[in-house]
N, C-alpha and C. Protein backbone atom coordinates (compact mmCIF):
# COMPACT_ATOMS: atom_id res chain seq x y z
N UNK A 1 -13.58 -6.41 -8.37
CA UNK A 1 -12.62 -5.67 -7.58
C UNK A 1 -13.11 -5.65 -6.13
N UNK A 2 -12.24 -5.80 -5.66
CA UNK A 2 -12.73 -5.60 -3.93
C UNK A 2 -12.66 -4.63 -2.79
N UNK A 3 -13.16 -4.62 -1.78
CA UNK A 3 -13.51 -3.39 -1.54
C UNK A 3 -11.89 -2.18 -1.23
N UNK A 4 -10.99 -3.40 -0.81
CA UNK A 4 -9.76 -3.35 -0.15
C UNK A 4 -8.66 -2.59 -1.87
N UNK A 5 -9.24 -3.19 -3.16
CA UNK A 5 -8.86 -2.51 -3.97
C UNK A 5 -9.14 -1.46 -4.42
N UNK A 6 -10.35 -1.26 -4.20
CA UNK A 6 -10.96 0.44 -4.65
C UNK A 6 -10.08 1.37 -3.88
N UNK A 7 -10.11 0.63 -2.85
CA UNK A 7 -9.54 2.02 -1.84
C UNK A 7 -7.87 2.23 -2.21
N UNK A 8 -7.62 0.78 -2.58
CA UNK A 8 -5.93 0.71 -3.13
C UNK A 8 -5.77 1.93 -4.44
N UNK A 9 -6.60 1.97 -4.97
CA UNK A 9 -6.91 2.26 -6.43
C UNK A 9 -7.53 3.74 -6.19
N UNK A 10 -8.22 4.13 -5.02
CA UNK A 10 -7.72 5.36 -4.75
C UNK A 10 -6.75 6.49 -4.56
N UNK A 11 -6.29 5.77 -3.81
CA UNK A 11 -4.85 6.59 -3.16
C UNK A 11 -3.71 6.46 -4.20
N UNK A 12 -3.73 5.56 -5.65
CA UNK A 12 -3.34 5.67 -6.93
C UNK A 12 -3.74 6.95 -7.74
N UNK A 13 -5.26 6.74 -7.71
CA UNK A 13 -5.48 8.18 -8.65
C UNK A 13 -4.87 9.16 -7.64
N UNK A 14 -4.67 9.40 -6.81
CA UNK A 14 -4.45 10.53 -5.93
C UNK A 14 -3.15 11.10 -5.96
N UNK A 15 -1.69 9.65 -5.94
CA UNK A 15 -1.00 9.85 -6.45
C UNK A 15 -0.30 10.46 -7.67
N UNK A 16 -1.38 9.71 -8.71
CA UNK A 16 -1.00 10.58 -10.13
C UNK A 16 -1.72 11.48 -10.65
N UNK A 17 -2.80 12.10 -9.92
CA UNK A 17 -3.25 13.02 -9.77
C UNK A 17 -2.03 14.84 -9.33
N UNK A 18 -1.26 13.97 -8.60
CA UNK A 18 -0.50 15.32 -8.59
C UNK A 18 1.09 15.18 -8.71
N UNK A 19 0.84 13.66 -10.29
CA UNK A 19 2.11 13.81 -11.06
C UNK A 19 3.16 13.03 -10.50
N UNK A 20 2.89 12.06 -9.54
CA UNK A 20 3.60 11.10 -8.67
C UNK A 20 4.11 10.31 -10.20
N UNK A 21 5.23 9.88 -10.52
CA UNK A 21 5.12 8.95 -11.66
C UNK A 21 5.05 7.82 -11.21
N UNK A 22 4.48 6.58 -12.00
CA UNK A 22 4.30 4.91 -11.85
C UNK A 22 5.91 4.74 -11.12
N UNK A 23 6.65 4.88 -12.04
CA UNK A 23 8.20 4.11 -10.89
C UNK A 23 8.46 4.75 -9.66
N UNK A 24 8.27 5.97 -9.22
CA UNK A 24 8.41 6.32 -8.13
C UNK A 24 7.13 5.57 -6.99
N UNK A 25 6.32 5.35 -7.53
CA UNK A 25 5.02 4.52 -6.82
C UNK A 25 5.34 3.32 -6.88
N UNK A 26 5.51 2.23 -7.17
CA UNK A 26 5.93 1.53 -7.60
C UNK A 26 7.32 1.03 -6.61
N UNK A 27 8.64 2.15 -6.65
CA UNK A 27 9.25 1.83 -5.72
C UNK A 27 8.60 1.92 -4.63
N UNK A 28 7.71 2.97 -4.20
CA UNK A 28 7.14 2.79 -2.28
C UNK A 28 6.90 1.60 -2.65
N UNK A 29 5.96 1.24 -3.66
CA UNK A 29 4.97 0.19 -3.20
C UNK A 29 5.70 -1.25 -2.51
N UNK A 30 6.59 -1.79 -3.16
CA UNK A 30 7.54 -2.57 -3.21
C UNK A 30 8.26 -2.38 -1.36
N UNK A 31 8.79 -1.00 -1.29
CA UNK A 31 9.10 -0.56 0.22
C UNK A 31 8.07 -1.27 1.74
N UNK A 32 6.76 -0.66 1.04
CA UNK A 32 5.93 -0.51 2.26
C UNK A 32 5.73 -1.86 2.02
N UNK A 33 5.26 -2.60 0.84
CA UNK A 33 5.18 -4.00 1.16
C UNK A 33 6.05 -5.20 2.07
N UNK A 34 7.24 -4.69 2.21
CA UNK A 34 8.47 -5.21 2.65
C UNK A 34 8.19 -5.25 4.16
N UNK A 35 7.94 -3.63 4.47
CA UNK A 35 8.32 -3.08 5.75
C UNK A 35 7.04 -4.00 6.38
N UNK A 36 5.82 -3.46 5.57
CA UNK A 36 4.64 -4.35 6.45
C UNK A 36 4.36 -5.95 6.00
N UNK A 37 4.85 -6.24 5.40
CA UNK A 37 4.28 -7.91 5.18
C UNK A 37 3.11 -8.10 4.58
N UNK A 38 2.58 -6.97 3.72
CA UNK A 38 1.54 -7.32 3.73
C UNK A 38 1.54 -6.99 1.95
N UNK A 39 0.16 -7.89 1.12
CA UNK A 39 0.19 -7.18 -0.33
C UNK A 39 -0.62 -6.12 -0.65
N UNK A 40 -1.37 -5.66 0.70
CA UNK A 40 -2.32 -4.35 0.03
C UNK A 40 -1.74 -3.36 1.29
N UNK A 41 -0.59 -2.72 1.30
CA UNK A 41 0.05 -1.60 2.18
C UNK A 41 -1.01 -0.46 1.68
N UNK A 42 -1.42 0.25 0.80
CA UNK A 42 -1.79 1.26 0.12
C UNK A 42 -3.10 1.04 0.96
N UNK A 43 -3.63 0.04 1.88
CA UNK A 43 -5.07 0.15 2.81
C UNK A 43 -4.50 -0.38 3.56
N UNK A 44 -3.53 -0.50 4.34
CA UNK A 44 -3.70 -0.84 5.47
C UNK A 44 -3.15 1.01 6.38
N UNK A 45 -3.43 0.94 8.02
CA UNK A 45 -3.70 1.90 8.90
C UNK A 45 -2.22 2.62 8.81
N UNK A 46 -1.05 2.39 8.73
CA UNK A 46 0.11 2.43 9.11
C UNK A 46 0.16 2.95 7.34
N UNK A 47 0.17 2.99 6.18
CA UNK A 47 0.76 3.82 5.17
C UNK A 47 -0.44 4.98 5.00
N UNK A 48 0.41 5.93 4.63
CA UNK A 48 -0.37 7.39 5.00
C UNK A 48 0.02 8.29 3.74
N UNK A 49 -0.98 8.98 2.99
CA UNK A 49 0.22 10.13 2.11
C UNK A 49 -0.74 11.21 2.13
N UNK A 50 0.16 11.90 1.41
CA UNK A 50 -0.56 13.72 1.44
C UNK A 50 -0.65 14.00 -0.11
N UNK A 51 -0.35 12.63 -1.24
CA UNK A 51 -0.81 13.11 -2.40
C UNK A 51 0.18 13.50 -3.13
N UNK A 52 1.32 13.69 -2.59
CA UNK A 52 2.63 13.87 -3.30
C UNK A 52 4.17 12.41 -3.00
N UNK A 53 3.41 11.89 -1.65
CA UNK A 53 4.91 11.01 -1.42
C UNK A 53 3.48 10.04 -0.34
N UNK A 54 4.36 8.36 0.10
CA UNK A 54 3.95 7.88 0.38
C UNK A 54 5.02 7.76 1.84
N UNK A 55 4.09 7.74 3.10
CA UNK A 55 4.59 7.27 4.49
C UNK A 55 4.23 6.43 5.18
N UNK A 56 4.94 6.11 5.83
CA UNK A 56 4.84 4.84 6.60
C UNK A 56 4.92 4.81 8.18
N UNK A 57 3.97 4.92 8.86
CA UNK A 57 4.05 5.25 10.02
C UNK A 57 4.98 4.31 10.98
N UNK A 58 5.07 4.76 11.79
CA UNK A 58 6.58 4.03 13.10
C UNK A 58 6.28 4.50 14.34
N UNK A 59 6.43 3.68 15.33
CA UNK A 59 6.66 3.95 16.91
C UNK A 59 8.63 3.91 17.04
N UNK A 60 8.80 4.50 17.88
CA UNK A 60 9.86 4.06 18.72
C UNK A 60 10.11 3.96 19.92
N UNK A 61 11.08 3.82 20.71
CA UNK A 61 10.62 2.99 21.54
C UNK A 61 10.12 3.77 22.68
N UNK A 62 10.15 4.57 22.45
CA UNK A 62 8.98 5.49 23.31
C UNK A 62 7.46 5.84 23.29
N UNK A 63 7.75 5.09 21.77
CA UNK A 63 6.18 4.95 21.48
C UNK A 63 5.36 6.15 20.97
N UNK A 64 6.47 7.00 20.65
CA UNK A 64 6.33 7.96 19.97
C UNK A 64 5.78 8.05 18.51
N UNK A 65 4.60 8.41 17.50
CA UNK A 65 4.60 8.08 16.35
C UNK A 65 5.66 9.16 15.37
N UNK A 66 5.78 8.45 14.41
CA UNK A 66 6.60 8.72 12.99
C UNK A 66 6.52 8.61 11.79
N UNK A 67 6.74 9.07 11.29
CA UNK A 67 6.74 8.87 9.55
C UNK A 67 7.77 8.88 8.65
N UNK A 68 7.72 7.80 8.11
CA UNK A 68 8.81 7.77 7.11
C UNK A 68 8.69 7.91 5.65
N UNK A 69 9.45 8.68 5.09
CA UNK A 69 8.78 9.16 3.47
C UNK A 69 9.60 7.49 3.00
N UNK A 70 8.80 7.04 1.68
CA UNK A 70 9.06 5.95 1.39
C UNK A 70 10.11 6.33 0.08
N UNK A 71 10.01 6.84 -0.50
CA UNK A 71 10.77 7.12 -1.41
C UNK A 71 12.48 7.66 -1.20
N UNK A 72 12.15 8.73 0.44
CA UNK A 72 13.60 8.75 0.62
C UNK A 72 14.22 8.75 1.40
N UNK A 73 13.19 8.09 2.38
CA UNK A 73 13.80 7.81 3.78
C UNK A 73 13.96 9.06 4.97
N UNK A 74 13.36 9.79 4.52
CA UNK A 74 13.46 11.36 5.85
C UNK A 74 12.27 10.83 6.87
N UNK A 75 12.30 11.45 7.73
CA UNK A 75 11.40 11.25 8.53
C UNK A 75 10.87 12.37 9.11
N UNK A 76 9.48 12.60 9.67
CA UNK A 76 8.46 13.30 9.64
C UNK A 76 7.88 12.81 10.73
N UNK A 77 7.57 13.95 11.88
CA UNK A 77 6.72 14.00 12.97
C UNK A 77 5.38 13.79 12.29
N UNK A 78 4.39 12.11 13.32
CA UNK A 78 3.28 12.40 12.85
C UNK A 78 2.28 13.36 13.12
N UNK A 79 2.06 14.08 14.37
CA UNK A 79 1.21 14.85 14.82
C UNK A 79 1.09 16.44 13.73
N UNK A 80 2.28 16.69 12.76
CA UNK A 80 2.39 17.59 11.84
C UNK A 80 1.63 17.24 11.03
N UNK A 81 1.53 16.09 10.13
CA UNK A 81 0.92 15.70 8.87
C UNK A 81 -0.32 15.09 9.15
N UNK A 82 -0.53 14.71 10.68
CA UNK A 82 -1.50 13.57 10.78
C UNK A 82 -3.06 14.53 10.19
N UNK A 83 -3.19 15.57 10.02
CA UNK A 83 -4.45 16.46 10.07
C UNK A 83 -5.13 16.07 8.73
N UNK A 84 -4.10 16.26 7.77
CA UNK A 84 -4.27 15.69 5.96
C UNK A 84 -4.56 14.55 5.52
N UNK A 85 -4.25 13.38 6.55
CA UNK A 85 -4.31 12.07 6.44
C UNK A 85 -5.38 11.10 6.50
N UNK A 86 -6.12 10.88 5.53
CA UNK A 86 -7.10 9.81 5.59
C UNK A 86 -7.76 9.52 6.52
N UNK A 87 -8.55 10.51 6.69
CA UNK A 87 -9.40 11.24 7.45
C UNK A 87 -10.87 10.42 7.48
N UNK A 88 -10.83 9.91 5.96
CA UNK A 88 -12.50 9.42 5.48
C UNK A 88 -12.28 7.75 5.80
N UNK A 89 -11.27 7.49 6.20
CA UNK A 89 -11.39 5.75 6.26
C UNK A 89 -11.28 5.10 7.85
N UNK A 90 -11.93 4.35 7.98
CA UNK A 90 -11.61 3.69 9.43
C UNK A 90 -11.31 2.11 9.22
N UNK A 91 -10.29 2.38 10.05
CA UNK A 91 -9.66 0.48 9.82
C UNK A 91 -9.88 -0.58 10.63
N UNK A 92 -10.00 -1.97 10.75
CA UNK A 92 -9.95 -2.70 11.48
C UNK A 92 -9.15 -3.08 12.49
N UNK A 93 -9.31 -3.40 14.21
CA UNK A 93 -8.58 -3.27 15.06
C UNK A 93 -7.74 -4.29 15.17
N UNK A 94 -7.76 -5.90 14.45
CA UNK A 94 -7.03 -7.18 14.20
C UNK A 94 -6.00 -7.01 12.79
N UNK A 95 -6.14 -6.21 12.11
CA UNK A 95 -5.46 -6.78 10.66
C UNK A 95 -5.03 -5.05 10.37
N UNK A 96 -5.38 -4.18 10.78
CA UNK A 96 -5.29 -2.74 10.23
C UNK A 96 -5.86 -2.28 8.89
N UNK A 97 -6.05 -3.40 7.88
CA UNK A 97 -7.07 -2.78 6.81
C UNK A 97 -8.07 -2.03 6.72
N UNK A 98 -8.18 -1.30 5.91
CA UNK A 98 -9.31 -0.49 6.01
C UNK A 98 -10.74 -1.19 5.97
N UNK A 99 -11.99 -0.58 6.50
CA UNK A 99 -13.16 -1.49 6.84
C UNK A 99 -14.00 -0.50 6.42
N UNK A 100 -14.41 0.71 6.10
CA UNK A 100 -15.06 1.15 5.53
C UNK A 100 -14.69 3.03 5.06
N UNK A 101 -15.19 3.79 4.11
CA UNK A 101 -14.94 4.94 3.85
C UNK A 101 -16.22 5.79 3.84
N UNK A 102 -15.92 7.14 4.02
CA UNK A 102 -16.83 8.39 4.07
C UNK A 102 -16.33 9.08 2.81
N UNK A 103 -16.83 8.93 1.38
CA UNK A 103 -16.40 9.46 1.01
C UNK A 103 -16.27 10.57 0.18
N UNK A 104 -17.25 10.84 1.04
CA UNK A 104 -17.51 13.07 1.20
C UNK A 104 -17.34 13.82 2.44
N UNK A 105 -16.65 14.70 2.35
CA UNK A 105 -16.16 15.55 3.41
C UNK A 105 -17.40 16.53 3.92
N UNK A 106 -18.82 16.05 2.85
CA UNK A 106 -19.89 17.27 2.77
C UNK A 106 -20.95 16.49 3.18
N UNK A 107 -20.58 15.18 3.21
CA UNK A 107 -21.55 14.69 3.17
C UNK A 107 -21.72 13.13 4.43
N UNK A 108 -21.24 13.80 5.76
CA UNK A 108 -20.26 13.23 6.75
C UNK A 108 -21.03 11.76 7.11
N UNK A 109 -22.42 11.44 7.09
CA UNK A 109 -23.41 10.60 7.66
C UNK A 109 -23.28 9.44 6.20
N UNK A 110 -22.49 9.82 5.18
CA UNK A 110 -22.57 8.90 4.19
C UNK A 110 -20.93 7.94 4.43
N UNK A 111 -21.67 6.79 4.25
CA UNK A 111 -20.03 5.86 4.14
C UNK A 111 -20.65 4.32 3.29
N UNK A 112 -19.31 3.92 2.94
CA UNK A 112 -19.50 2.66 2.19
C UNK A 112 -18.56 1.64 3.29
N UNK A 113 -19.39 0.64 3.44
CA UNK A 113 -18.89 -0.55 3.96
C UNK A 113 -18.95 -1.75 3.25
N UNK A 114 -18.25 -2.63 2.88
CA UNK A 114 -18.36 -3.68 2.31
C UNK A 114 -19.17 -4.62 2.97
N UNK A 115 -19.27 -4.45 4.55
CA UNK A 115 -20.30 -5.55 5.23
C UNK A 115 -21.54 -5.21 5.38
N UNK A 116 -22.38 -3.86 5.08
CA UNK A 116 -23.41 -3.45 4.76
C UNK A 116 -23.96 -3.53 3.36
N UNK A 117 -25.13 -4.21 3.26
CA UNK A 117 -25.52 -3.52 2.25
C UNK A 117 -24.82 -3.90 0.89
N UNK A 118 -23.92 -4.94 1.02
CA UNK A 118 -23.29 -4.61 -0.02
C UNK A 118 -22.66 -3.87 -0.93
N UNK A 119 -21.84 -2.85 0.11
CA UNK A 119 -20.82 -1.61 -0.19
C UNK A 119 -21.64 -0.77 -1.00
N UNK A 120 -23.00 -0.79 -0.75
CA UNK A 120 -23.41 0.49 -1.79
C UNK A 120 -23.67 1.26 -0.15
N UNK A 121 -23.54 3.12 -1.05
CA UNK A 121 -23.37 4.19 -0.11
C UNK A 121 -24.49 3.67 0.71
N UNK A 122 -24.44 4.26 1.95
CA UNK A 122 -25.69 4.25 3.09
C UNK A 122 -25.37 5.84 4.03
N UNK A 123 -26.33 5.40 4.46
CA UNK A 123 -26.79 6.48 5.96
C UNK A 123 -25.88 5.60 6.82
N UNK A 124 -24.80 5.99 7.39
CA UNK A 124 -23.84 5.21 7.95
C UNK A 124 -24.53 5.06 9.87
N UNK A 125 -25.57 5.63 10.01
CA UNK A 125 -26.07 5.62 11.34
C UNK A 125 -27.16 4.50 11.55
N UNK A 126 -27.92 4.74 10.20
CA UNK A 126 -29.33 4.23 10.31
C UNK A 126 -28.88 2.85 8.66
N UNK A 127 -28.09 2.73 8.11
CA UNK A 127 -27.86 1.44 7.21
C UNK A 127 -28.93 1.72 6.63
N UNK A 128 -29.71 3.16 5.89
CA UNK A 128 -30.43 2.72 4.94
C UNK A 128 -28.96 3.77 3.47
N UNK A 129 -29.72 2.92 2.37
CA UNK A 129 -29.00 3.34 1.19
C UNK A 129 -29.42 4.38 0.78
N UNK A 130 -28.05 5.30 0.39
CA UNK A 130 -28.51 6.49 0.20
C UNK A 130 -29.61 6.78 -1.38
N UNK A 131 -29.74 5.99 -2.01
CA UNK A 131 -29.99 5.91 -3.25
C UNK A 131 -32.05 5.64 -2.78
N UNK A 132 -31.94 5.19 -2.28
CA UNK A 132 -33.25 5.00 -1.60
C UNK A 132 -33.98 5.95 -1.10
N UNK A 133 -32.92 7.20 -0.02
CA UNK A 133 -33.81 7.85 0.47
C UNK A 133 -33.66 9.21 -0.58
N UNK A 134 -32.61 9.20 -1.78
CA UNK A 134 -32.81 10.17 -2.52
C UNK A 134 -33.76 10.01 -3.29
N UNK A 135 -33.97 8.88 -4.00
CA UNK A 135 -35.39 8.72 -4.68
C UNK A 135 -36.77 8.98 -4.19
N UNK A 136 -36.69 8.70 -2.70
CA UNK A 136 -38.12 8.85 -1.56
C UNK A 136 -38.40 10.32 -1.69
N UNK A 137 -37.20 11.27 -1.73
CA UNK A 137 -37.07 12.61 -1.77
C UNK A 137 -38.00 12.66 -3.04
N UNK A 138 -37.37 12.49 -4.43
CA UNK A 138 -37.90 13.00 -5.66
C UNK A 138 -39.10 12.38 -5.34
N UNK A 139 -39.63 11.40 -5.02
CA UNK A 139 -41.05 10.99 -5.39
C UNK A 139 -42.02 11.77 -4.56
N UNK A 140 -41.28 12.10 -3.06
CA UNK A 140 -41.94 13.24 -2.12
C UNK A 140 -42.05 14.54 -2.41
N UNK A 141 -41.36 14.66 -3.75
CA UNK A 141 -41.54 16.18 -4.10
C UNK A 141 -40.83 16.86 -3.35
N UNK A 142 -39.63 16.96 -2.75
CA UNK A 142 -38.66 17.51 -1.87
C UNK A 142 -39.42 17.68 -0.46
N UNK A 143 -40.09 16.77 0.04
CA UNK A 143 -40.63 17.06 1.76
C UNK A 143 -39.44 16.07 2.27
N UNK A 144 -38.52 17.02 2.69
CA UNK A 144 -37.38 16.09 3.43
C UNK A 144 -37.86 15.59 4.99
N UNK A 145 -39.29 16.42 5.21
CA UNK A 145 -39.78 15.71 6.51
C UNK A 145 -40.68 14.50 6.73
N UNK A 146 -41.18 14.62 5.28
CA UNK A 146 -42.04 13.42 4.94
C UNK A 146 -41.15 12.38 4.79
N UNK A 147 -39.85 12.73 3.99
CA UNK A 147 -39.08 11.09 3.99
C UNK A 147 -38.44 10.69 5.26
N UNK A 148 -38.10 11.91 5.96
CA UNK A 148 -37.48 11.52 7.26
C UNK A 148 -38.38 10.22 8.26
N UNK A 149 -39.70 11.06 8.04
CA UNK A 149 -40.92 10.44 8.99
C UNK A 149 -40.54 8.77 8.75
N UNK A 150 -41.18 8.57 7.21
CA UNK A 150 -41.11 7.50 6.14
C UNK A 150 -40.06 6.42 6.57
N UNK A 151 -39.18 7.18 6.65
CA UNK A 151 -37.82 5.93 6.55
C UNK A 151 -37.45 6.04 8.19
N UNK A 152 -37.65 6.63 9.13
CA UNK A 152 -37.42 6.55 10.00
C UNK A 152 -36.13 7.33 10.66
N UNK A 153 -35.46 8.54 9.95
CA UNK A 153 -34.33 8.60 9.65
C UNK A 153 -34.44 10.35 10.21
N UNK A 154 -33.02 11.12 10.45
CA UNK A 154 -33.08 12.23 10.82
C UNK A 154 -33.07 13.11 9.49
N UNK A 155 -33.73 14.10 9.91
CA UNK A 155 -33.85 14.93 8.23
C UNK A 155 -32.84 15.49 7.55
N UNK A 156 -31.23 15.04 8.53
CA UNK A 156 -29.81 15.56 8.10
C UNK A 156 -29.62 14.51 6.96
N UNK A 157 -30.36 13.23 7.50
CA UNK A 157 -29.58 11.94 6.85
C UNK A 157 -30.71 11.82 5.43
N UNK A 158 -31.49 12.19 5.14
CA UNK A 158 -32.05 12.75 3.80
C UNK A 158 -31.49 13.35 3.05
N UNK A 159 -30.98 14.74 3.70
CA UNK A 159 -30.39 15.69 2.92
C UNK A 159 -29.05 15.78 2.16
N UNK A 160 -28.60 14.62 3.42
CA UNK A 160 -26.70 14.46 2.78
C UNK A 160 -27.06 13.20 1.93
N UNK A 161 -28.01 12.53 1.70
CA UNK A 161 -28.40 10.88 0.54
C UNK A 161 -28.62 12.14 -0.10
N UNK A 162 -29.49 12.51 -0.53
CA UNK A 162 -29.76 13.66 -1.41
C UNK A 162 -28.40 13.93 -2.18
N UNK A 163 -27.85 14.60 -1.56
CA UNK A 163 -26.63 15.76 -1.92
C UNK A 163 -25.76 14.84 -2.49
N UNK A 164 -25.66 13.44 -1.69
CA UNK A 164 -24.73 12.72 -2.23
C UNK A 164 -25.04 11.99 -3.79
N UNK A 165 -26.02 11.56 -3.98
CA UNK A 165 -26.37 10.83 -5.29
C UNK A 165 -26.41 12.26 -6.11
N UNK A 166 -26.82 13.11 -6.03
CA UNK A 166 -26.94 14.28 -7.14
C UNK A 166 -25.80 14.77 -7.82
N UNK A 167 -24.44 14.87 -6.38
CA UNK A 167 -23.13 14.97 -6.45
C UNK A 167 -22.73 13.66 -7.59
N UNK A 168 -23.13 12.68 -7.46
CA UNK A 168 -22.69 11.39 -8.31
C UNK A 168 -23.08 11.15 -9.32
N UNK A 169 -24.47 11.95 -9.61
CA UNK A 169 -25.14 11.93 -11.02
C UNK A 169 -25.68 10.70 -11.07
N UNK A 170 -26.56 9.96 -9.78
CA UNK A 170 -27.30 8.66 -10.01
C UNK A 170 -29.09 9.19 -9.75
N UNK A 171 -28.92 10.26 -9.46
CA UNK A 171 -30.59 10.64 -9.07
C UNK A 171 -30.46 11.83 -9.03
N UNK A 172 -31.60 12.78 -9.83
CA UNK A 172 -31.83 13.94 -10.09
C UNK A 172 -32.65 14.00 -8.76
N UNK A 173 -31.92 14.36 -7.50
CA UNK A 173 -32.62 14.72 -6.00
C UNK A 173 -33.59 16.29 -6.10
N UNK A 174 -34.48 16.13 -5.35
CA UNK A 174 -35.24 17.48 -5.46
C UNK A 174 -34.63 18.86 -4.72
């Protein structure tokens, strides 16, 4: 699966997470594919949702942004909804796909990039893996200053690798 599908395959569970059914998804999907030309709309910068309906962002010719619900065609000021909106992903400035995610709101210094590392989590400042400096932790016996020293890294970016693998259940962090 690729990185461009996980994230597709996100905003799916998210959907039916709050009861969206397959044919109503299904019709956006079909919509936004149309509108944008493209086969992965569900990551690219321009489709947007809040978890209940899928939008599609718009200029006009004022250059004003917009949103269009895909399912029924109303439209929606973006500066209202934009606050809820996929917040954890940043996209590429040539193609609009998404290019990498944060994906803890707790855990802000963590992100996955597919061109790092090989999309495993990192310290999104310093490119070390978070799995690395949570283990440095357990073997340090919780001196988050000793691993900081160690890896070269700020003692925030310990604490959120920490928080994050423990949160994931890949390392019992100290």
């Amino acid at each position: 699966m690729s990185f461009v599908n996980l994230i597709e395959m996100r905003f799916l569970a998210e959907l039916r997470g709050q009861r969206v059914s397959l044919q109503a998804i299904r019709t956006m999907l079909d919509k936004a594919r149309q509108k944008l030309g493209t086969e992965h709309p569900f990551a690219c910068e321009q489709f947007h949702t809040d978890g209940k309906t899928i939008w599609l962002e718009t200029r006009d010719v004022t250059h004003d942004r917009g949103l269009i619900d895909l399912m029924s065609g109303n439209g929606a000021m973006f500066e209202v909804l934009e606050g809820s909106f996929r917040k954890s992903l940043k996209f590429g400035d040539a193609d609009g796909l998404v290019k990498s995610w944060r994906p803890s709101a707790d855990e802000p210094r963590v992100v996955i990039d597919p061109t790092r590392r090989f999309g495993r989590p990192i310290d999104g400042e310093t490119g070390v893996p978070t799995e690395i400096l949570s283990e440095a932790l357990w073997t340090a016996q919780g001196d988050v200053a000793r691993v900081a020293k160690d890896w070269e890294v700020p003692e925030n970016a310990v604490r959120e690798a920490a928080a994050f693998e423990l949160r994931y259940g890949k390392r019992m962090a100290a």
